[in-house]
Protein backbone atom coordinates (compact mmCIF):
# COMPACT_ATOMS: atom_id res chain seq x y z
CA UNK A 1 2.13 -70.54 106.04
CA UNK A 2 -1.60 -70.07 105.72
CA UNK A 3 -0.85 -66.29 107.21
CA UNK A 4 1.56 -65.58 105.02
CA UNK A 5 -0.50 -66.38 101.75
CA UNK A 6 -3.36 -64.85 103.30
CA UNK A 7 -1.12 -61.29 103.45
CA UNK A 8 0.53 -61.40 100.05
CA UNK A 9 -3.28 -61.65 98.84
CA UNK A 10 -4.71 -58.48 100.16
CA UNK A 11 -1.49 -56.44 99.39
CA UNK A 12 -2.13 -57.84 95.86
CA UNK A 13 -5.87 -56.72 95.91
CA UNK A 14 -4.65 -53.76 97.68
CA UNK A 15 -1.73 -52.71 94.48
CA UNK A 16 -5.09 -53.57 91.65
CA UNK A 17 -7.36 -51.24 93.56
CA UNK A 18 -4.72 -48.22 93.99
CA UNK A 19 -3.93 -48.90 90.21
CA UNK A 20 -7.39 -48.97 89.25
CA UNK A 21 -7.81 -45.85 90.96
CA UNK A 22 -4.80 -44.28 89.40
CA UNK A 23 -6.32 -45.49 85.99
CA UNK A 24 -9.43 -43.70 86.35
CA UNK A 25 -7.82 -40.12 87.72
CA UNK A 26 -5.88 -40.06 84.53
CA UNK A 27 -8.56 -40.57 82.16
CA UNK A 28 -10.82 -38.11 84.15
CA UNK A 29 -7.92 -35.34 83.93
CA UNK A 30 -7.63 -36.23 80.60
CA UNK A 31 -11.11 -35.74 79.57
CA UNK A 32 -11.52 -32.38 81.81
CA UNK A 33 -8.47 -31.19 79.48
CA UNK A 34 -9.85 -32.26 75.91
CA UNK A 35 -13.41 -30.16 77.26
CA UNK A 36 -11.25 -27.34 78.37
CA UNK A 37 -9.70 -26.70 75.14
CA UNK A 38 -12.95 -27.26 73.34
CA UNK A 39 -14.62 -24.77 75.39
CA UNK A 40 -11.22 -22.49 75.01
CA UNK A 41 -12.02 -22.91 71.57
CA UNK A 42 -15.42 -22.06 71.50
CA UNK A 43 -14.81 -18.82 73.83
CA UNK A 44 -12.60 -17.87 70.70
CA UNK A 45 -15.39 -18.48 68.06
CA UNK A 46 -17.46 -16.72 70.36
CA UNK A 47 -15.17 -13.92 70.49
CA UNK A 48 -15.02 -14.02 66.74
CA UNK A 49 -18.75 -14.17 66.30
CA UNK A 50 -19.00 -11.28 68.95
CA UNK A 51 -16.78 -8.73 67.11
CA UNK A 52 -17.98 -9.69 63.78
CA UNK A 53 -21.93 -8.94 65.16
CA UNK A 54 -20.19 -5.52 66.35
CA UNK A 55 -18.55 -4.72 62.81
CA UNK A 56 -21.88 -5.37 61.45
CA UNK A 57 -24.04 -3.13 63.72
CA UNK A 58 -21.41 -0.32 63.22
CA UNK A 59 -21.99 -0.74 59.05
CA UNK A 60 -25.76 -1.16 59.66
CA UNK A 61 -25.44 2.10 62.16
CA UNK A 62 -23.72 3.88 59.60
CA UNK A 63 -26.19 2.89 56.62
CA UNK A 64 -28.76 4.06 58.74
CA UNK A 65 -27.80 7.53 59.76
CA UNK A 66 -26.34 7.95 55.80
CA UNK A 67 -30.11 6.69 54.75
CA UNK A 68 -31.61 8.92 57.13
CA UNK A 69 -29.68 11.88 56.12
CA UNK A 70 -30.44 11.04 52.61
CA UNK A 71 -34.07 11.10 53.74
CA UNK A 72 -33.86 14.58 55.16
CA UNK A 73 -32.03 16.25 52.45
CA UNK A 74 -34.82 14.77 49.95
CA UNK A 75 -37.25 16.25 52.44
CA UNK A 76 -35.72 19.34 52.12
CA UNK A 77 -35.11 19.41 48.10
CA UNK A 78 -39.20 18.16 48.29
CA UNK A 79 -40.06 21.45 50.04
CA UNK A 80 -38.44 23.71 47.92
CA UNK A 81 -39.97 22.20 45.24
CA UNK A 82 -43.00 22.80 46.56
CA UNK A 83 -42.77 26.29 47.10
CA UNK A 84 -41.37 27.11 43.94
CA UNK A 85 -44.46 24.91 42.17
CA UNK A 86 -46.41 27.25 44.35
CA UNK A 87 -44.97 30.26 43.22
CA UNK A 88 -45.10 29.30 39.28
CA UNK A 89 -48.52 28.13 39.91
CA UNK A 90 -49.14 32.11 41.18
CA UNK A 91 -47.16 33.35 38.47
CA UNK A 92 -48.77 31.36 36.11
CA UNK A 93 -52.49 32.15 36.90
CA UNK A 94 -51.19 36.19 37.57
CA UNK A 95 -50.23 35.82 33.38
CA UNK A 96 -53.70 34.25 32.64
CA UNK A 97 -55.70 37.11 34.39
CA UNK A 98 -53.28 40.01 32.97
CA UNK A 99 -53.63 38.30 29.03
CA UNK A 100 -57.06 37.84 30.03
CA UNK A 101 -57.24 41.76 30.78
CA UNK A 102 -55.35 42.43 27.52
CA UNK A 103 -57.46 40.20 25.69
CA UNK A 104 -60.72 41.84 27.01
CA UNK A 105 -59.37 45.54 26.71
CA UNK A 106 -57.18 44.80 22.77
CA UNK A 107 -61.48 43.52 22.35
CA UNK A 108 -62.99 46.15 23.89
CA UNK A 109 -61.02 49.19 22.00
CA UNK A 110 -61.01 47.35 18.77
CA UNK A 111 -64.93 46.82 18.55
CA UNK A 112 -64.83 50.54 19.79
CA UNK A 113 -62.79 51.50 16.57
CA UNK A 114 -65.18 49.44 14.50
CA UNK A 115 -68.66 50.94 16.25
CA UNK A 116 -67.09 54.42 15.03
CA UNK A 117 -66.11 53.23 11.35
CA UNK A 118 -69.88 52.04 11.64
CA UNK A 119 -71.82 55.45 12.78
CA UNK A 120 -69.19 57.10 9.89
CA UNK A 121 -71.01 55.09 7.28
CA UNK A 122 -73.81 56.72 5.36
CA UNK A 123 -76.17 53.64 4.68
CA UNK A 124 -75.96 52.93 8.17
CA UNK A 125 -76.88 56.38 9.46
CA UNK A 126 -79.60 56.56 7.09
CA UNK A 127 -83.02 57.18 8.68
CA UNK A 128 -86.03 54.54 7.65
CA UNK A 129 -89.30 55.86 5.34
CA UNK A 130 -91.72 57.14 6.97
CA UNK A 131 -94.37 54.90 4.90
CA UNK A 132 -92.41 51.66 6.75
CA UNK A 133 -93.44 53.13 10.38
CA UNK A 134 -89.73 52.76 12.06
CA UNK A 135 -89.92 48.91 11.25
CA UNK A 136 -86.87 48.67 9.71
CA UNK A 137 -85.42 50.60 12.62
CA UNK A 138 -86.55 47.60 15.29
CA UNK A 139 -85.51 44.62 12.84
CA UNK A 140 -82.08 46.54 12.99
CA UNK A 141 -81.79 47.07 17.21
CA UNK A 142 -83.34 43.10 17.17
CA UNK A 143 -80.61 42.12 14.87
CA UNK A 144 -77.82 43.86 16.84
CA UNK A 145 -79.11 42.54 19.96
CA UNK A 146 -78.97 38.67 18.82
CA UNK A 147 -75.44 39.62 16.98
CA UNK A 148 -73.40 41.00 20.25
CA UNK A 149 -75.29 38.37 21.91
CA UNK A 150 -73.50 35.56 19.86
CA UNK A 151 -70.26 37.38 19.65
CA UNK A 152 -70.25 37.73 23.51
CA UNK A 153 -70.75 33.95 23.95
CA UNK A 154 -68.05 32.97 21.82
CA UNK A 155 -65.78 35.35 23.00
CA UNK A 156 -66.40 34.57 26.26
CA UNK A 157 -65.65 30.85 25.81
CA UNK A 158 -62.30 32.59 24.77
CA UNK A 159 -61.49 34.23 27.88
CA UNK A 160 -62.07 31.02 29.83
CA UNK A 161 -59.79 28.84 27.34
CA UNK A 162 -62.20 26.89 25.67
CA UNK A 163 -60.87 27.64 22.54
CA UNK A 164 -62.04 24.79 20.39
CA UNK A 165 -65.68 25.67 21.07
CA UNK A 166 -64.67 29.09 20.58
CA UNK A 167 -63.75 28.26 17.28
CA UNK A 168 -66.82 26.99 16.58
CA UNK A 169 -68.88 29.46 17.97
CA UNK A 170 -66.71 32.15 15.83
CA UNK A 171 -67.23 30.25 13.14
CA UNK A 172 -71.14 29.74 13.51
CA UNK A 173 -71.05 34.00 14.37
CA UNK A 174 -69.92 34.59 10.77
CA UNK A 175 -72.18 32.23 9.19
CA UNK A 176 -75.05 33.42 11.07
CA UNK A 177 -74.07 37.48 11.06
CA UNK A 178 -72.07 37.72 7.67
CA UNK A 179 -72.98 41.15 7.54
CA UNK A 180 -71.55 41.98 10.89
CA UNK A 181 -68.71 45.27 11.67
CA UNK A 182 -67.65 42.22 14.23
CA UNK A 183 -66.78 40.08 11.41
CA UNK A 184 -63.00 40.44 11.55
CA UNK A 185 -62.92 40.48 15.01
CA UNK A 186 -64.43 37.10 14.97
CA UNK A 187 -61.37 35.95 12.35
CA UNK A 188 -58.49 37.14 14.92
CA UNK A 189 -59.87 35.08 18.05
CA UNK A 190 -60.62 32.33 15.66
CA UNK A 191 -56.57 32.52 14.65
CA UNK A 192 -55.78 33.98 18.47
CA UNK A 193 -57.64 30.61 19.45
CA UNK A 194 -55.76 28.35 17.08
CA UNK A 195 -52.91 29.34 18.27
CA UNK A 196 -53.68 29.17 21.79
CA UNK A 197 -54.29 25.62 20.70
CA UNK A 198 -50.40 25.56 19.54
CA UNK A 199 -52.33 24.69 15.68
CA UNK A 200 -49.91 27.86 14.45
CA UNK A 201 -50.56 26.76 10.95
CA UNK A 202 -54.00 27.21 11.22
CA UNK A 203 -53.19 30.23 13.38
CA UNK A 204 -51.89 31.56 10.35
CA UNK A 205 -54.15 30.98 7.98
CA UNK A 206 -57.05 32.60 10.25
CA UNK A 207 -55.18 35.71 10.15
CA UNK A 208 -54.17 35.72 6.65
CA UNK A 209 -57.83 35.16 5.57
CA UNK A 210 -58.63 38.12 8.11
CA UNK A 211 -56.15 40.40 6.69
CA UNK A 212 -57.22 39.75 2.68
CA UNK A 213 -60.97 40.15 3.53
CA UNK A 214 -60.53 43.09 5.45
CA UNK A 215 -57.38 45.08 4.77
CA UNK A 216 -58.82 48.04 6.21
CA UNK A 217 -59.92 46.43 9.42
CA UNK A 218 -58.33 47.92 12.84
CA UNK A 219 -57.39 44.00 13.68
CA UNK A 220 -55.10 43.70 10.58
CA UNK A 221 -51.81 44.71 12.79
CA UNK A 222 -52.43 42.35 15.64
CA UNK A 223 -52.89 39.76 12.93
CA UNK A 224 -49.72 40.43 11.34
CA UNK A 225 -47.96 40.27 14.88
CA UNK A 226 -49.73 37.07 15.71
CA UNK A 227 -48.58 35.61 12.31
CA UNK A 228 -45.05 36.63 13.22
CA UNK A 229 -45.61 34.77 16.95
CA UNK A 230 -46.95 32.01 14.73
CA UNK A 231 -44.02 31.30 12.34
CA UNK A 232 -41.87 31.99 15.35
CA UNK A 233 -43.01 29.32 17.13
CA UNK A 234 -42.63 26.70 14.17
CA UNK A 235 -39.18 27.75 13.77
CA UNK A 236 -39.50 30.35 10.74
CA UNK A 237 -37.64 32.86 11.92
CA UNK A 238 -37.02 34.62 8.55
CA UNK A 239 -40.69 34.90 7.89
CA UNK A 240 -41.40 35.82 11.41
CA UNK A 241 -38.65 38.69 11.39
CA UNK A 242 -40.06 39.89 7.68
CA UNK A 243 -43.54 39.81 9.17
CA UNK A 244 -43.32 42.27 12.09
CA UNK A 245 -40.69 44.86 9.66
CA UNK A 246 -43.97 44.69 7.45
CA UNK A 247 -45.84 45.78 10.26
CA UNK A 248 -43.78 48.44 11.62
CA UNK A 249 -43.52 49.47 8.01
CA UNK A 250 -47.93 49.15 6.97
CA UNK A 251 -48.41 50.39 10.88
CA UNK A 252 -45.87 52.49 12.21
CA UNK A 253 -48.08 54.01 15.30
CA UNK A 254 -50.06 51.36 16.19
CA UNK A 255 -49.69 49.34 19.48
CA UNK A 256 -48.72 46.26 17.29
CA UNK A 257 -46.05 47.87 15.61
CA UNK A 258 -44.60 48.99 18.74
CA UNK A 259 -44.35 45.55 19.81
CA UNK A 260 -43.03 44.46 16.73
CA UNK A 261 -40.20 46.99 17.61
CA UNK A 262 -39.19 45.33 20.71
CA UNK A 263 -39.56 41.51 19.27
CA UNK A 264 -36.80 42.84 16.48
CA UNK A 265 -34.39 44.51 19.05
CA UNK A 266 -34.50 41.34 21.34
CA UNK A 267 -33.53 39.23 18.81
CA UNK A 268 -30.35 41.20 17.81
């Protein structure tokens, strides 16, 4: 009897164990299947992540070659501005020198004009008294000397466009010389200057003021034209066209007039 208890015991500890073990199996499959779909699902959000990174160094590819292109073509639009600032800078300083040239030669033929309207004149030519023993004669060569001296200067500070001390030394050269065959001369780069200054009101008065002092003067025509370039510039075209027919008409073979010509037939 003892036996038989004894057996029905360990085949009941026996059935607990074996369902014990099948308990645990179960849960452990269980559990390996919950952390294989979490890790299927993270393989997916990877996959996600992965092609979204891609998309977005594709876009950030493509920016980059656009930018860069855009880089290159600015280069390239920087360079030719370059060399075309280069070239207008050349052109520009080639006009300086040749209006410097014109400036100097108009000067230079003009004052030669003048020197001949001055050996013409009788009172001029006239030889000094013998009781004054050729003073008069020095006083006059000292006088010349200090009066081409001080036209030079300001004429110079002309030709190197300082034209608001130009002014003034023009203007101090008349006060100082009022006798002078250079006095008009002075008046047209004292309106020349003005309007170099873009002051073409002033421009225009210099000249006017030239050409009523000294109507006979050989600077009267380029005044009139540089009045014309004057009310040009500040939009009086009627007064600018009546100007140069004025000229041609008071000048008709001077160099001024001949420019006047051209000005006239552009504007047609």
């Amino acid at each position: 009897m003892c036996l038989r208890v004894l057996l029905l015991l360990a085949v009941l500890v026996g059935c607990n164990s074996s369902y014990a073990a099948l308990f645990d199996d179960k849960g452990a499959r269980q559990q390996i299947v919950t952390q294989q779909k979490q890790i299927d699902e993270l393989r997916k959000q990877g996959k996600v992540l992965e092609t979204h990174i891609t998309k977005l160094e594709e876009t950030n590819n493509q920016a980059l070659v656009r930018l860069h292109n855009q880089i290159e073509e600015l280069k390239i639009a920087l360079n030719n501005l370059n060399g075309q600032i280069e070239v207008l800078t050349n052109e520009i300083g080639l006009s300086q020198n040749r209006q410097k040239d014109f400036y100097i030669d108009l000067d230079s033929r003009l004052r030669r004009i003048e020197q001949l309207g001055a050996s013409a004149d009788p009172e001029l030519n006239a030889k000094p008294s013998s009781a004054t023993g050729g003073l008069p004669t020095k006083n006059v060569t000292v006088g010349a000397a200090d009066e081409s001296r001080d036209y030079e200067a300001a004429f110079d500070l002309f030709k190197i466009g300082k034209y608001q001390d130009a002014i003034s030394k023009f203007k101090g050269f008349i006060k100082s010389h009022p006798e002078s065959k250079l006095i008009p001369s002075a008046h047209y780069w004292i309106g020349n200057s003005y309007y170099a200054l873009r002051d073409f009101n002033s421009a225009i008065d210099a000249q006017r003021e030239l050409i009523k002092a000294f109507p006979d003067s050989a600077k009267v025509p380029d005044a009139m034209l540089n009045i014309a370039s004057s009310q040009q510039e500040i939009n009086h075209r009627t007064d600018a066209k009546e100007t140069l027919n004025d000229l041609i008409a008071q000048y008709p073979i001077s160099d001024a007039a001949e420019k006047a010509k051209l000005r006239l037939a552009n504007q047609k």
